[in-house]
C-alpha atoms as a PDB file:
ATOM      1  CA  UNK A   1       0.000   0.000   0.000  1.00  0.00           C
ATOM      2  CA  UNK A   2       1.456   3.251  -1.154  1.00  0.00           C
ATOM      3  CA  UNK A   3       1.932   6.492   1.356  1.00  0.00           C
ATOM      4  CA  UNK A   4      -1.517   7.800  -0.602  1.00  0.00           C
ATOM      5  CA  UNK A   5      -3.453   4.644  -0.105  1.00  0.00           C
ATOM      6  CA  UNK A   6      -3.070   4.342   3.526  1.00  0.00           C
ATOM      7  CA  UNK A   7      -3.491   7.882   3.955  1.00  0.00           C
ATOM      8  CA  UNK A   8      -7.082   7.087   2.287  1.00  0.00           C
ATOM      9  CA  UNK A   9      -7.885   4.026   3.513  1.00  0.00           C
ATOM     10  CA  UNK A  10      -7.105   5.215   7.053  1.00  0.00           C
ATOM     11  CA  UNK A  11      -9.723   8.471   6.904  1.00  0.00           C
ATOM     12  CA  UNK A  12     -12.331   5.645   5.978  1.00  0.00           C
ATOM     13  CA  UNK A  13     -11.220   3.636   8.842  1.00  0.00           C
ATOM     14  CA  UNK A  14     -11.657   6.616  11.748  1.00  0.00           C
ATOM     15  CA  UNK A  15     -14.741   7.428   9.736  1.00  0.00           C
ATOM     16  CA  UNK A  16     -16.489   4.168   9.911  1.00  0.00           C
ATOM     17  CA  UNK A  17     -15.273   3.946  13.411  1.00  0.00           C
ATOM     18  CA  UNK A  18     -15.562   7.778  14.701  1.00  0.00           C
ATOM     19  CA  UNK A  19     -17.985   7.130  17.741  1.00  0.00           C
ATOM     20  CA  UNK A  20     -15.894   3.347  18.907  1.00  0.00           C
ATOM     21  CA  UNK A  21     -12.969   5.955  18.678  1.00  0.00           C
ATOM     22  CA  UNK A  22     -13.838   8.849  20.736  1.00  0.00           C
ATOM     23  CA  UNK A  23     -15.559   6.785  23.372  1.00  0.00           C
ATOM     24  CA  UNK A  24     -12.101   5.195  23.473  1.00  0.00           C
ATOM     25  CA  UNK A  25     -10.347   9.054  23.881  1.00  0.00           C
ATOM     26  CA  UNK A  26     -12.804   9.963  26.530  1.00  0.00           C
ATOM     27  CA  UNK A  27     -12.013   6.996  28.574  1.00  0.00           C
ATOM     28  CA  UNK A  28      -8.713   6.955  28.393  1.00  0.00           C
ATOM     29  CA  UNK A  29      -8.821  10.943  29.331  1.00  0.00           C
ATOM     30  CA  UNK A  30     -11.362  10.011  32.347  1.00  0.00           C
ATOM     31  CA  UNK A  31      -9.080   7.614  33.544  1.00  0.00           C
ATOM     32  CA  UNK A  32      -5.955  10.229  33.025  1.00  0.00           C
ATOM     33  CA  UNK A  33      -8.052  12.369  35.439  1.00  0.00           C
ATOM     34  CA  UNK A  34      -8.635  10.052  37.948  1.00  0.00           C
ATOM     35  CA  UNK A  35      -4.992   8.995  38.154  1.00  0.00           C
ATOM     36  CA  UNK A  36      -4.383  12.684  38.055  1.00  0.00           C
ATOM     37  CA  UNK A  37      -6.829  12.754  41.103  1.00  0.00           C
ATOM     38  CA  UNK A  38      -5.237   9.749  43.007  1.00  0.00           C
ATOM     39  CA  UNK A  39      -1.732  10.877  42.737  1.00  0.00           C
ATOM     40  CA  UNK A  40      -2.047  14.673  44.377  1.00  0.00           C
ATOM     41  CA  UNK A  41      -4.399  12.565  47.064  1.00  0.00           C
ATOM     42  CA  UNK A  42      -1.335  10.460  47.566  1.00  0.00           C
ATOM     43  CA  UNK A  43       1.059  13.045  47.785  1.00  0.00           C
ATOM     44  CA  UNK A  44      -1.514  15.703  49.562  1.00  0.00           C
ATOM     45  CA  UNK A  45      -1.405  12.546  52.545  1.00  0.00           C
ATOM     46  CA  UNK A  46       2.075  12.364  52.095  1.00  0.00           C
ATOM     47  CA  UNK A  47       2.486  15.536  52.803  1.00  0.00           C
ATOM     48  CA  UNK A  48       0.140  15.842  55.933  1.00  0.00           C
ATOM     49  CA  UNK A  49       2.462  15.818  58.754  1.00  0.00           C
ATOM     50  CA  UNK A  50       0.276  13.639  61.227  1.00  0.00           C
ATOM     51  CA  UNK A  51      -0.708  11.361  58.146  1.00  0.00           C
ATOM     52  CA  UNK A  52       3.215  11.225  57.603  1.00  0.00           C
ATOM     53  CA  UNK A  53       4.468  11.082  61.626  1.00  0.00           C
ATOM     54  CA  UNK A  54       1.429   8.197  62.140  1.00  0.00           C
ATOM     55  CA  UNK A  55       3.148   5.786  59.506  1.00  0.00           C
ATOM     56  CA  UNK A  56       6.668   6.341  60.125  1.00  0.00           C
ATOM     57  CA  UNK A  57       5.544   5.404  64.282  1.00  0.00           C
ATOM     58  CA  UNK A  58       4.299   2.522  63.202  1.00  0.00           C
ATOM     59  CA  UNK A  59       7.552   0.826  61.453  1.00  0.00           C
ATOM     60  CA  UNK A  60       9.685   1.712  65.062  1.00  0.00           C
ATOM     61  CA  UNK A  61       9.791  -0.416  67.553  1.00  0.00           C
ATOM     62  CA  UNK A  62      10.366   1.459  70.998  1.00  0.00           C
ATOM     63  CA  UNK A  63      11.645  -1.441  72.808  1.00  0.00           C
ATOM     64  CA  UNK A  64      15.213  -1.959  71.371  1.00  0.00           C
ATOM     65  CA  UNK A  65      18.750  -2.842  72.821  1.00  0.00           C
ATOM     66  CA  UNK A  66      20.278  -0.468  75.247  1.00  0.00           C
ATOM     67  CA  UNK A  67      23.423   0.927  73.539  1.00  0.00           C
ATOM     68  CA  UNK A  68      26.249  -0.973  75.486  1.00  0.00           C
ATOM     69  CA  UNK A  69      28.625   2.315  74.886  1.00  0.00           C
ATOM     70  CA  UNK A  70      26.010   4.689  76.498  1.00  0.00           C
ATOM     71  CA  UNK A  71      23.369   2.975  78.845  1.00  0.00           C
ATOM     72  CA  UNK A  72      22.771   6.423  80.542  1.00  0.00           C
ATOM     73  CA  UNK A  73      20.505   6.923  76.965  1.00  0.00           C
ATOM     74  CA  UNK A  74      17.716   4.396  77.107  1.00  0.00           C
ATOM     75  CA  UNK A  75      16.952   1.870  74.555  1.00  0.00           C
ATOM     76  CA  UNK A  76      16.950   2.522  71.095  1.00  0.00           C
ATOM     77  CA  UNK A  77      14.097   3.227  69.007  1.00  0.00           C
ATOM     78  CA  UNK A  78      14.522   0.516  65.806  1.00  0.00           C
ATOM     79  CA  UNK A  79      13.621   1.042  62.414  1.00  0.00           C
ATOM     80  CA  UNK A  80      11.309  -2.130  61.338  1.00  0.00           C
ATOM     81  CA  UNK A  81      10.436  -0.896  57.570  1.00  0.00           C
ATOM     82  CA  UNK A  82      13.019  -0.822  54.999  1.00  0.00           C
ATOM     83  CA  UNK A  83      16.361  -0.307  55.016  1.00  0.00           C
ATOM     84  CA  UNK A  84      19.781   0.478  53.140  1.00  0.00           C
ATOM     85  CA  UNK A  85      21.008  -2.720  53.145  1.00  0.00           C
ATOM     86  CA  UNK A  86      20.833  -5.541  56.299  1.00  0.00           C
ATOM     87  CA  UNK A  87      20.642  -3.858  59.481  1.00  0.00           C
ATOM     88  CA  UNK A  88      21.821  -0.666  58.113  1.00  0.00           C
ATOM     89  CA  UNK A  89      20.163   2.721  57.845  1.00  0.00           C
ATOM     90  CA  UNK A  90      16.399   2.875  58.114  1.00  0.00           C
ATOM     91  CA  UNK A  91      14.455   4.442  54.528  1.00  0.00           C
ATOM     92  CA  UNK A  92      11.297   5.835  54.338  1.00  0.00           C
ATOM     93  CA  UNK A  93       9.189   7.660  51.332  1.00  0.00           C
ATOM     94  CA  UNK A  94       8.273  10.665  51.668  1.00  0.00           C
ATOM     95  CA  UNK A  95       6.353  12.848  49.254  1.00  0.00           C
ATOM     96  CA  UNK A  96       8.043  10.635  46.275  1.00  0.00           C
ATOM     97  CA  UNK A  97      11.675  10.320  47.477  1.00  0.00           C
ATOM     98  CA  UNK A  98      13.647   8.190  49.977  1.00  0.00           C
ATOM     99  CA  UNK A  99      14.428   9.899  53.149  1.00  0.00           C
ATOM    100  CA  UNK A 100      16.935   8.170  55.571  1.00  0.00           C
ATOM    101  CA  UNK A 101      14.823   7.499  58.982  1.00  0.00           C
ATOM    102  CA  UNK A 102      17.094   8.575  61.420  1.00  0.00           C
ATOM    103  CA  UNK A 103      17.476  12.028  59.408  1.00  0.00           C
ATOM    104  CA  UNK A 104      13.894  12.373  59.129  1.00  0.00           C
ATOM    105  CA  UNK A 105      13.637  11.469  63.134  1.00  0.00           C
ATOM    106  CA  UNK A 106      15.800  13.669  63.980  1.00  0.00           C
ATOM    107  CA  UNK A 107      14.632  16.877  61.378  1.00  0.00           C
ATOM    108  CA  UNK A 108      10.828  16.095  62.989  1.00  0.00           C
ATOM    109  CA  UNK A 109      11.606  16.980  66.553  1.00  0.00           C
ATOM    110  CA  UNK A 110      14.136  19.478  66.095  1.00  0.00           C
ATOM    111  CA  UNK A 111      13.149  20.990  62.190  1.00  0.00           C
ATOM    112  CA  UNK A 112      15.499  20.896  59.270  1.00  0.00           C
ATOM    113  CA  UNK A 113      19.627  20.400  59.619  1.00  0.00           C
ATOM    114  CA  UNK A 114      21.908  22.605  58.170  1.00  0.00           C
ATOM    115  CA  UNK A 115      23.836  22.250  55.028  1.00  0.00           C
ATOM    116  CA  UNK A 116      26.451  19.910  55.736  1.00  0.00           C
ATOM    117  CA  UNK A 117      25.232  18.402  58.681  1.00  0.00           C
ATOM    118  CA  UNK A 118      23.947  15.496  59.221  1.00  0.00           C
ATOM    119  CA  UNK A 119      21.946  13.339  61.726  1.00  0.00           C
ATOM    120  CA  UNK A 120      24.743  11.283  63.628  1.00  0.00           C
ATOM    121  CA  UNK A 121      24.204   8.523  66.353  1.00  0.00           C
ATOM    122  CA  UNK A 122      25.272   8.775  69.858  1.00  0.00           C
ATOM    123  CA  UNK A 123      24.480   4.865  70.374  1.00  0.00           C
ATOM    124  CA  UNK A 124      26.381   3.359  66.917  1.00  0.00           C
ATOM    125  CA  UNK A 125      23.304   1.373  65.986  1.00  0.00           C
ATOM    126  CA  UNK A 126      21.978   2.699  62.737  1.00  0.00           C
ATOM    127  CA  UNK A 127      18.512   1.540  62.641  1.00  0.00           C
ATOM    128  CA  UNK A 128      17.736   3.321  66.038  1.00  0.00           C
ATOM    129  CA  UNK A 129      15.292   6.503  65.175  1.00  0.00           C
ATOM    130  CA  UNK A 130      14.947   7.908  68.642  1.00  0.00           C
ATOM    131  CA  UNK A 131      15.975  11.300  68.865  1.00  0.00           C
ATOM    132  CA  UNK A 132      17.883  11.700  72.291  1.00  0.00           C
ATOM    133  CA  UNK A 133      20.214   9.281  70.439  1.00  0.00           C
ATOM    134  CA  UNK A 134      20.982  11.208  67.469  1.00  0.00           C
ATOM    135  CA  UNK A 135      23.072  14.654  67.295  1.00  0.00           C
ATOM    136  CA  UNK A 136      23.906  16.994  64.368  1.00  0.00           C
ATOM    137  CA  UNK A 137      27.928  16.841  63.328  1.00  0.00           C
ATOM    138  CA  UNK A 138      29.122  17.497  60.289  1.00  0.00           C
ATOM    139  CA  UNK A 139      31.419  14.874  58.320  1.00  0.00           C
ATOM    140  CA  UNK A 140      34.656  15.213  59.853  1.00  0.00           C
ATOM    141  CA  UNK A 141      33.246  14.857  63.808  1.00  0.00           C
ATOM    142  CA  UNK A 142      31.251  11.532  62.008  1.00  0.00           C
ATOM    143  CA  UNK A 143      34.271  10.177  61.241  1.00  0.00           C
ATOM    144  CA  UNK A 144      36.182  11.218  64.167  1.00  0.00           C
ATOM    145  CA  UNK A 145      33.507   9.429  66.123  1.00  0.00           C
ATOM    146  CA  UNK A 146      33.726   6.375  63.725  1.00  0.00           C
ATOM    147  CA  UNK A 147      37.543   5.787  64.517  1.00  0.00           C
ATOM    148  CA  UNK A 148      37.460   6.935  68.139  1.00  0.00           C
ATOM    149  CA  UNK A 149      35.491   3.873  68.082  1.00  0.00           C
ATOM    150  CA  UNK A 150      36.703   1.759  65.872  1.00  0.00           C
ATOM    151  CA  UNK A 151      33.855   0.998  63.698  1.00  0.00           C
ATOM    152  CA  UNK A 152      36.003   1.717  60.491  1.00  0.00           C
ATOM    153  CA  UNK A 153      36.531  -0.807  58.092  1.00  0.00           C
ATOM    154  CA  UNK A 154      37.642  -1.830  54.128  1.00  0.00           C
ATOM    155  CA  UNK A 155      39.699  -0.806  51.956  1.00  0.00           C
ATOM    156  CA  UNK A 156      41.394   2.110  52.588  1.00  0.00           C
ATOM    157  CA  UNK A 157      41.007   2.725  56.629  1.00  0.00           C
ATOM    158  CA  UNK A 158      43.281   1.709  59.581  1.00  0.00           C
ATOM    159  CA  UNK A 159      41.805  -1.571  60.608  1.00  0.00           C
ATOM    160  CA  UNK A 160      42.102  -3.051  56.864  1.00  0.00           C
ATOM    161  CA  UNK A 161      43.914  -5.948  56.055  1.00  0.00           C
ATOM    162  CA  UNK A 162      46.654  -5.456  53.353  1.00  0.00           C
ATOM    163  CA  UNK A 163      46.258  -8.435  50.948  1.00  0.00           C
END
């Protein structure tokens, strides 16, 4: 069929099937708009703080370890929804992006951090969320704090093993 053919032969097609076609448009538009609708619904809840603060509560168990470096603090709070990688750092959506829990802990009680700090933990357990454990330092006191420790490891740090 030649460029002109199918140009003709499709206006007899939509014109044989005009209504079966626009009932197909208006659908597809309705359904546009109630996606449309769902979506800012979802992100209007998302971004309703006591919507927001109710489901983060509910993935934290209160009842944690007590941090054997600093019993004085309590037990830790402990992330139970997703995280980083195995028993790493807590995640959590919020308004369509992922938000580490402890940051978002911490920025809830006490508002946003500054740039270049971040939300460090007193107890070295980083699924704990509760916020008399966490601090705001910058990089270098996070790392000072790592090696005063000695939670460093891998390539490249102190307690490596050259192979």
């Amino acid at each position: 069929m030649t460029g002109a053919a199918h140009t003709e032969y499709m206006r007899g097609y939509r014109a044989k099937n005009r209504d079966r076609l626009n009932a197909h448009v208006r659908a597809n538009t309705a359904k546009r708009g109630r996606l449309a609708a769902f979506r800012s619904k979802r992100l209007a809840l998302a971004c309703d703080p006591t919507a927001v603060a109710a489901r983060f509560w509910s993935k934290v168990d209160r009842n944690g370890p007590v941090p054997p470096l600093h019993p004085e603090l309590g037990p830790c709070h402990v992330w139970t929804g997703a995280t980083d990688n195995p028993g790493g750092y807590g995640v959590f959506w919020l308004a369509g992006r992922l938000v580490r829990a402890h940051r978002y802990a911490f920025e809830m009680e006490s508002g946003p951090l500054a740039e270049g700090l971040f939300a460090c933990h007193h107890c070295d357990n980083p699924p704990c969320v509760r916020r008399s454990h966490l601090y705001a330092g910058s990089q270098a006191e996070n790392v000072r704090d790592m090696v005063a420790r000695g939670r460093q490891g891998g390539l490249g740090h102190t307690k490596a093993a050259a192979s």
